[in-house]
Protein backbone atom coordinates (compact mmCIF):
# COMPACT_ATOMS: atom_id res chain seq x y z
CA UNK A 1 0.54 -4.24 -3.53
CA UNK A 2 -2.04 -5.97 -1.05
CA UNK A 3 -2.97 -5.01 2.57
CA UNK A 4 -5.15 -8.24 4.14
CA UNK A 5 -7.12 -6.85 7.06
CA UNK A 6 -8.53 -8.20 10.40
CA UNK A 7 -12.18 -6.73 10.30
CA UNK A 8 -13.98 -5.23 7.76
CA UNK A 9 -14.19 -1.51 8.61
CA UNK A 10 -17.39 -0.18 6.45
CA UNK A 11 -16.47 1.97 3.31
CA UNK A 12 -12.59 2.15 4.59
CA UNK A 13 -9.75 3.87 2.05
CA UNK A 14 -6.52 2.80 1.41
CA UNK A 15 -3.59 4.38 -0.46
CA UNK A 16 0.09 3.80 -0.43
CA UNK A 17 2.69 6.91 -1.34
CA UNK A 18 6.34 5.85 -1.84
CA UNK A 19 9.30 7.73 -1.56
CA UNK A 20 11.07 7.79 -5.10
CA UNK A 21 14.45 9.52 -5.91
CA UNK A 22 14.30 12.84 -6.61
CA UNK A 23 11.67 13.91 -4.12
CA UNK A 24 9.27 11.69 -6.15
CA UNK A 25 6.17 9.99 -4.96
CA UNK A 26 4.55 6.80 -6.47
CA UNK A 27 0.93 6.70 -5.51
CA UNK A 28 -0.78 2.88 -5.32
CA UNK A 29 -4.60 3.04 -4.21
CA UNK A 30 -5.84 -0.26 -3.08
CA UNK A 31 -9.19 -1.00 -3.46
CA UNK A 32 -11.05 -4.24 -1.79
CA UNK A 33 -10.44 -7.68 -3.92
CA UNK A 34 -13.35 -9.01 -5.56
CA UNK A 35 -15.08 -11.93 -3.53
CA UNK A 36 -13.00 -10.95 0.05
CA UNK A 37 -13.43 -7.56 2.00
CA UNK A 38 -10.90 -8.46 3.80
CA UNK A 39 -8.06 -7.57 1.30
CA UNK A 40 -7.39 -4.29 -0.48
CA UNK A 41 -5.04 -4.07 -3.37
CA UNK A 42 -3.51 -2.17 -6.22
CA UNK A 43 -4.17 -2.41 -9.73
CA UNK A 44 -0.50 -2.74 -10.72
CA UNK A 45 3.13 -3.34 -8.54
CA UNK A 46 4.78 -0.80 -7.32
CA UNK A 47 6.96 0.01 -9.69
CA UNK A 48 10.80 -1.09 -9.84
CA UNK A 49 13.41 -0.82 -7.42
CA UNK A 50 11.32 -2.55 -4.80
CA UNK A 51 13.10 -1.65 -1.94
CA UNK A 52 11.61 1.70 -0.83
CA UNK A 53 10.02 3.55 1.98
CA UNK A 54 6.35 4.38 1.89
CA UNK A 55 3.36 5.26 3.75
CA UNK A 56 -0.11 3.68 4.11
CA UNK A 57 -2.62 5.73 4.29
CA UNK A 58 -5.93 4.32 5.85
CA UNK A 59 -9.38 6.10 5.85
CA UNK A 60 -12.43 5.39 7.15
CA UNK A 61 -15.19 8.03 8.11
CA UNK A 62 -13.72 10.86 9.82
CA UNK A 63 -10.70 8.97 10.65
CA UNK A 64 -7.36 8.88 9.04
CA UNK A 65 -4.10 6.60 9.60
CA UNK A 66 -0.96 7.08 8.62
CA UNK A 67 1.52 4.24 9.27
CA UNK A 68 5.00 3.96 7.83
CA UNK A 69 6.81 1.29 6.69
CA UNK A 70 9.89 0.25 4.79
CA UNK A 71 10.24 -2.68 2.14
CA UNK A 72 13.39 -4.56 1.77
CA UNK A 73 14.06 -6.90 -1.27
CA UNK A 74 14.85 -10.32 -0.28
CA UNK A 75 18.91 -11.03 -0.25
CA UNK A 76 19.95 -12.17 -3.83
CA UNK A 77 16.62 -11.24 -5.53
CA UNK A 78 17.65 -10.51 -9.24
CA UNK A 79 16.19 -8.73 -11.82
């Protein structure tokens, strides 16, 4: 998973939670690239289906984000 940002926000947190079946959550923490602040990303893929809803979690400071999103697998995409 990879968030690309607009402006480096100094010591900023990022963490993605997905909504699994079963009242699951899959947990991705992104951490900054090597060689470009300016993009955060997992360690691994989320993990299969990858059509899910999530939340990304944003940190910096004192402050906290929450944002929610949904991801959709491209029509005809086969496994």
């Amino acid at each position: 998973m990879r968030l690309r940002v607009s402006r480096h926000a100094e010591g900023m947190r990022a963490r993605v939670d997905i909504a699994r079946g079963g009242g699951q959550v899959e947990t991705l923490e992104l951490r900054p690239a090597a060689g470009n602040h300016h993009r955060l990303e997992s360690a691994v893929a989320p993990a299969e289906p990858h059509a899910f809803d999530a939340k990304l979690w944003l940190v910096a400071g004192s402050d906290t984000e929450e944002l929610s999103f949904s991801m959709i697998e491209p029509q005809g995409h086969q496994h």
